[in-house]
C-alpha atoms as a PDB file:
ATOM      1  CA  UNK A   1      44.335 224.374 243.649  1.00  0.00           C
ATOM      2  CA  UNK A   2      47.345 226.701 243.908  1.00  0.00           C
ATOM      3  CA  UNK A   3      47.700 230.034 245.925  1.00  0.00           C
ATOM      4  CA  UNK A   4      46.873 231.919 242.992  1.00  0.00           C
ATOM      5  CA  UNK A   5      43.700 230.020 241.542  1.00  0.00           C
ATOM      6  CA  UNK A   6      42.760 230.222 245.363  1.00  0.00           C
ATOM      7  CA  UNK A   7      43.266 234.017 245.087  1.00  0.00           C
ATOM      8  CA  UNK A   8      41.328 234.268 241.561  1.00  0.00           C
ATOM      9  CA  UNK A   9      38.634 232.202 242.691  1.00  0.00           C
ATOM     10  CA  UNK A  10      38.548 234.549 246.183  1.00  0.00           C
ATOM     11  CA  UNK A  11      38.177 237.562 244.027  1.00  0.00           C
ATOM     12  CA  UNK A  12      35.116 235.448 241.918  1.00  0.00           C
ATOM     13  CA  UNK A  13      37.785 235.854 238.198  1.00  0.00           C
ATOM     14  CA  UNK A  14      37.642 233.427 235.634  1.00  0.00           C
ATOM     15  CA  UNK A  15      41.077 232.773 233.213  1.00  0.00           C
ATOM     16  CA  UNK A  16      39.178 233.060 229.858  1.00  0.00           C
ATOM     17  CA  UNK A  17      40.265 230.417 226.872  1.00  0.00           C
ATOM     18  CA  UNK A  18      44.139 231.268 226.575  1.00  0.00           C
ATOM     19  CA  UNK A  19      44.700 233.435 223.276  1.00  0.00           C
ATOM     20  CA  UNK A  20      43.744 231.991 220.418  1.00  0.00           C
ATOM     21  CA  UNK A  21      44.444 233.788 216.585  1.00  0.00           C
ATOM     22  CA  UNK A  22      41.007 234.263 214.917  1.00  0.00           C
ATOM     23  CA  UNK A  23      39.891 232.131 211.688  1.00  0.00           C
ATOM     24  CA  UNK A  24      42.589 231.854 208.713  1.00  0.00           C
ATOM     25  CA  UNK A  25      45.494 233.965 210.987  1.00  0.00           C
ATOM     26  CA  UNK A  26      48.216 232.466 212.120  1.00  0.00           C
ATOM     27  CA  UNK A  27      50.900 233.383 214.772  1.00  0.00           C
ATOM     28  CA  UNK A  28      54.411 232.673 213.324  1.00  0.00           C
ATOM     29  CA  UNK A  29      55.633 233.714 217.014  1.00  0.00           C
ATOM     30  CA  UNK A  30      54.800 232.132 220.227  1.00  0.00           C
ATOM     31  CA  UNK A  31      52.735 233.865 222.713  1.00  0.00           C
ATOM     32  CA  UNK A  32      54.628 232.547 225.773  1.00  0.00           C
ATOM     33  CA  UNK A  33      58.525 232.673 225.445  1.00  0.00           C
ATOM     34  CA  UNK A  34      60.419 231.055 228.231  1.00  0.00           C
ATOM     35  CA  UNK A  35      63.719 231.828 228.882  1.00  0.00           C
ATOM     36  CA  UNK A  36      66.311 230.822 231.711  1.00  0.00           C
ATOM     37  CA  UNK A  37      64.250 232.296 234.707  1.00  0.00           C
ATOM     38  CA  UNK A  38      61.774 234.266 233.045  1.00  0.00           C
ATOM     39  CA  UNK A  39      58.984 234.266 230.810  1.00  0.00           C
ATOM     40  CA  UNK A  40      58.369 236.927 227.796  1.00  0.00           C
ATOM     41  CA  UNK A  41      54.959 237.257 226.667  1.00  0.00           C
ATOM     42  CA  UNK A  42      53.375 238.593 223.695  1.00  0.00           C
ATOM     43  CA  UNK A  43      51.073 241.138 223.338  1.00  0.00           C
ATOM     44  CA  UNK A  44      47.727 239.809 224.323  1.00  0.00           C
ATOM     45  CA  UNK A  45      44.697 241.693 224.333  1.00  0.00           C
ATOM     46  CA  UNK A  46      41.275 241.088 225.415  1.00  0.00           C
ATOM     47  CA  UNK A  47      40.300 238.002 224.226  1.00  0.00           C
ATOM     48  CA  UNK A  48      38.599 234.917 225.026  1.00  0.00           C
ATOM     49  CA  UNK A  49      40.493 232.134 222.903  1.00  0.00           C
ATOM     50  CA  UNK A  50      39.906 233.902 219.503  1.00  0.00           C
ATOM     51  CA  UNK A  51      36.998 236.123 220.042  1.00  0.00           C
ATOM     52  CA  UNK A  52      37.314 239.746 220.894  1.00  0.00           C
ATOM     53  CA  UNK A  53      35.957 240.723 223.576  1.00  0.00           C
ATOM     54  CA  UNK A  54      35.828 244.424 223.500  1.00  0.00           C
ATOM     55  CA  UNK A  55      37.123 246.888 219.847  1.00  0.00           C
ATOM     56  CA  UNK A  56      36.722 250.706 220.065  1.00  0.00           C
ATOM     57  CA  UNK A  57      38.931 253.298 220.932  1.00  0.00           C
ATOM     58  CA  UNK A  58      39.269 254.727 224.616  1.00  0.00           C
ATOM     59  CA  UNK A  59      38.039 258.648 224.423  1.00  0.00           C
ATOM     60  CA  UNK A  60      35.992 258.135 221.607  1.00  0.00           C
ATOM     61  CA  UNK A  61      33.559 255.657 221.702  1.00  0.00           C
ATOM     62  CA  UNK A  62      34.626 253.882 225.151  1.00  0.00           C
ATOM     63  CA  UNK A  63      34.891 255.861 228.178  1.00  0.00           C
ATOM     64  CA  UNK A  64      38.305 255.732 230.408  1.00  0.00           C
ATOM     65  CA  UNK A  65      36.283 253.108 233.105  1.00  0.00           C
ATOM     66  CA  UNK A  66      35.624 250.696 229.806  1.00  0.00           C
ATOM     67  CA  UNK A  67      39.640 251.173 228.751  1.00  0.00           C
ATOM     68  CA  UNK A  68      40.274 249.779 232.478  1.00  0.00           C
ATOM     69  CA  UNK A  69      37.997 246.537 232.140  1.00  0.00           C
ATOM     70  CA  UNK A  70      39.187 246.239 228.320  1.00  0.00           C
ATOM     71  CA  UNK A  71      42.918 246.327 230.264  1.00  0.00           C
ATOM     72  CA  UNK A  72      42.019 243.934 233.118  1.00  0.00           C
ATOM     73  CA  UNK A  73      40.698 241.340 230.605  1.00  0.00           C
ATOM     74  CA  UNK A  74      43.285 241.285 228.996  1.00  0.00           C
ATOM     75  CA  UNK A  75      45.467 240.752 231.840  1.00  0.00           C
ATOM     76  CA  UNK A  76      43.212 237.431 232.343  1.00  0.00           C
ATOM     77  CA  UNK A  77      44.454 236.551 228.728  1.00  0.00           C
ATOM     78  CA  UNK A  78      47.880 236.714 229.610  1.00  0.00           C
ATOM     79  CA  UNK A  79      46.772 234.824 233.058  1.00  0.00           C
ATOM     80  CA  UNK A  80      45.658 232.246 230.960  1.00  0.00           C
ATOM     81  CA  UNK A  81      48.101 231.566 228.469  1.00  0.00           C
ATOM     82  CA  UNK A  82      51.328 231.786 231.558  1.00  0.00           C
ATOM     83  CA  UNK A  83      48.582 229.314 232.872  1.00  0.00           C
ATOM     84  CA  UNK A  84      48.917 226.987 229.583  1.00  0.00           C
ATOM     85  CA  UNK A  85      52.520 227.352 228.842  1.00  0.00           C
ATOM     86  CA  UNK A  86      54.000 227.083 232.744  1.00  0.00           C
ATOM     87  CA  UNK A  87      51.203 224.332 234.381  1.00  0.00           C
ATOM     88  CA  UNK A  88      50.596 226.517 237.251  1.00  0.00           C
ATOM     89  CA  UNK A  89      50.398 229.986 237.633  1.00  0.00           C
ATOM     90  CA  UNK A  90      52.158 229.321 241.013  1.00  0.00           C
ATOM     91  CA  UNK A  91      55.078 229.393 238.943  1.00  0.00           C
ATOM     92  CA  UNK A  92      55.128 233.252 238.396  1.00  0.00           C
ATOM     93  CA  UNK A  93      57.521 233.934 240.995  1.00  0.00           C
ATOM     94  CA  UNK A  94      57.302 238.230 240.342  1.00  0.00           C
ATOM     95  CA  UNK A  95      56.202 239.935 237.461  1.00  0.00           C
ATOM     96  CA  UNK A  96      59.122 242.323 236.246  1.00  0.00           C
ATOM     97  CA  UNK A  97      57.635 244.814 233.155  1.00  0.00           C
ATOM     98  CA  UNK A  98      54.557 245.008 231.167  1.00  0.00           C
ATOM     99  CA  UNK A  99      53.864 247.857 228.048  1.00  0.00           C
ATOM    100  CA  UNK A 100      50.776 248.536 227.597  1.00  0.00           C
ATOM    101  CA  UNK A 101      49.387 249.862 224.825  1.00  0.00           C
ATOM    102  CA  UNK A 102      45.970 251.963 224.303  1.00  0.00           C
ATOM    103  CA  UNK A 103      43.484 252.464 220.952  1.00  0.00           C
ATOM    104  CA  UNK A 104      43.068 256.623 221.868  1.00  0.00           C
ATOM    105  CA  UNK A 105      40.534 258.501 220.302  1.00  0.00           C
ATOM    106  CA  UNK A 106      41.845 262.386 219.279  1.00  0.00           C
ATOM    107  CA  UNK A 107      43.383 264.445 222.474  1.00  0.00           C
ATOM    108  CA  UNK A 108      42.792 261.121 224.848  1.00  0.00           C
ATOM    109  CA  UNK A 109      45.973 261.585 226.987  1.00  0.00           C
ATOM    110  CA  UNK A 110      45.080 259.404 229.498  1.00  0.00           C
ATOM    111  CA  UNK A 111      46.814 255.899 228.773  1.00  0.00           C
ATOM    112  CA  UNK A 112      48.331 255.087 232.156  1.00  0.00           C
ATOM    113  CA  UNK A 113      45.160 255.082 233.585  1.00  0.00           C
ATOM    114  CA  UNK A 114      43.636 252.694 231.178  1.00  0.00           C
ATOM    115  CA  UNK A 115      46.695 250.700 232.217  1.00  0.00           C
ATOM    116  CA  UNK A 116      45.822 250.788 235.804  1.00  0.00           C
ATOM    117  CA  UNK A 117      43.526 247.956 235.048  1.00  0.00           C
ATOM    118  CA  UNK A 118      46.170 245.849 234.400  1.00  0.00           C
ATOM    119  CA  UNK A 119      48.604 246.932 237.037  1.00  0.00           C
ATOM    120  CA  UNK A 120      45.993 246.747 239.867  1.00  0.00           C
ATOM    121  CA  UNK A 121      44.895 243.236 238.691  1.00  0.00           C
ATOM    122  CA  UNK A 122      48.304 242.310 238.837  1.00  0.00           C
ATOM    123  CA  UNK A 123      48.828 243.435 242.416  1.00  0.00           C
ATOM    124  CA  UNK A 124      45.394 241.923 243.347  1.00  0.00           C
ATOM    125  CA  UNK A 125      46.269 238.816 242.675  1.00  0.00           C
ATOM    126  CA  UNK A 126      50.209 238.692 243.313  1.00  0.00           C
ATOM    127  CA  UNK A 127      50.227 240.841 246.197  1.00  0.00           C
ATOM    128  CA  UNK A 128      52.187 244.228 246.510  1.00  0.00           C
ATOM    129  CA  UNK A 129      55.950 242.221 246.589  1.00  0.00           C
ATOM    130  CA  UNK A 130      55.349 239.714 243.478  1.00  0.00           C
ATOM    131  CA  UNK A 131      52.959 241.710 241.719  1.00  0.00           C
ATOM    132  CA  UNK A 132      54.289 244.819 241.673  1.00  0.00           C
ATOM    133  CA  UNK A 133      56.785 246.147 238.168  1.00  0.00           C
ATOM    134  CA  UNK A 134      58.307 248.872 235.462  1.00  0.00           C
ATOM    135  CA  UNK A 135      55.800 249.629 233.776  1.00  0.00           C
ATOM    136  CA  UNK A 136      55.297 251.947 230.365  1.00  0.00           C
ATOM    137  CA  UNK A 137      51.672 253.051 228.759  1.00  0.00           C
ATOM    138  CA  UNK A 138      51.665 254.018 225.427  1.00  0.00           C
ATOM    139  CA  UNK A 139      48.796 255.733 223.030  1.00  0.00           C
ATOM    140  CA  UNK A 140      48.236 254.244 219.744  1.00  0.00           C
ATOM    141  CA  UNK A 141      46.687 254.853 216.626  1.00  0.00           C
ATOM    142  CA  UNK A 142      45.143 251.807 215.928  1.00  0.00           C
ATOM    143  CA  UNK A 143      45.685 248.114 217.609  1.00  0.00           C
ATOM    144  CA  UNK A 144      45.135 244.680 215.927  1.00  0.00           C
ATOM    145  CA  UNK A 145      41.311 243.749 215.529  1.00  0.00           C
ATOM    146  CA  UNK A 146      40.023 247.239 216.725  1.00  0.00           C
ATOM    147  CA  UNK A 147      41.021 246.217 220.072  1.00  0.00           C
ATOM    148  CA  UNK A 148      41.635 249.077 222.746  1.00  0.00           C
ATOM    149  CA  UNK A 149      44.026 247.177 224.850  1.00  0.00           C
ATOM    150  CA  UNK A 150      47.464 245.534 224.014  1.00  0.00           C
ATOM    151  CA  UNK A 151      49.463 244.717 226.966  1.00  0.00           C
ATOM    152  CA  UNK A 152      52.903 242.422 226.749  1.00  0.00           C
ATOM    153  CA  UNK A 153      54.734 241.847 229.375  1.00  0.00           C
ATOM    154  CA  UNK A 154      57.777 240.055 231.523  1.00  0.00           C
ATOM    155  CA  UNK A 155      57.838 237.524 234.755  1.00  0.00           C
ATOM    156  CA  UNK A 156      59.837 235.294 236.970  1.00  0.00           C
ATOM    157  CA  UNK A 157      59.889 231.841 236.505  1.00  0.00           C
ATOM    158  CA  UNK A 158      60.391 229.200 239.046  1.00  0.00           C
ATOM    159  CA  UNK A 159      60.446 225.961 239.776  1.00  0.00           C
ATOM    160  CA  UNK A 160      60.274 223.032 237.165  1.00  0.00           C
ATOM    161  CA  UNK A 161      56.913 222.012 234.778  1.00  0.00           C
END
């Protein structure tokens, strides 16, 4: 195992099945775009392969504390598919900029926080010099599937697959 499946399996995380679209959707984008030294990813959101693991909106049916876990899963989505596309999430060298992106009920004004869960994921696994990035946390109307959480995001890349 690698530093950082040492480090997930220290803090007892699973990577779920890497995002998956659901029954007759397809993705006419890829999830994981690697170019020159870094990796784009698509928005992921909290999934496990296909299935959805949480839908509501944060302030209004889901509480700030389930917006965090809805965000931290989904960072273990993106885990998982960097996992699938690079071979080794050794390979994430820094993470540079994620956008995150929050299902609000009415007058919830509160999106960075919900975003937190991400972020501090991020930084528990990476440590404070890799982990750490820019960062933006957006409210939204509605997100795909009912989902509260969209997050996309940038890394480093290094070494060879």
């Amino acid at each position: 195992m690698g530093r950082i499946a040492d480090r997930l399996a220290e803090l007892e995380l699973e990577l779920p099945r890497p995002f998956a679209p659901p029954p007759g959707i397809e993705f006419p984008f890829d999830l994981i775009k690697v170019s020159g030294a870094h990796a784009y990813v698509s928005g992921h959101l909290p999934v496990n392969g296909s299935e959805v693991l949480v839908s509501g909106r944060v302030g209004e049916g889901l509480d700030l504390q389930q917006g965090y876990e809805a965000a931290r899963l989904t960072g273990l989505s993106i885990f998982a598919s960097l996992e699938a596309e690079l071979g080794d999430l050794d390979r994430v060298g820094g993470w540079v900029k994620a956008l995150g992106l929050v299902q609000c009920g009415s007058g919830f004004d509160r999106p960075p926080a919900v975003i937190n869960g991400f972020t501090e994921l991020v930084l528990d696994v990476w440590g404070a010099d890799a982990g750490r990035h820019a960062r933006s946390a957006i409210g939204a109307a509605q997100l795909p599937f009912d989902v509260p959480v969209e997050i996309e995001a940038v890394v480093e890349v290094a070494g060879s697959r």
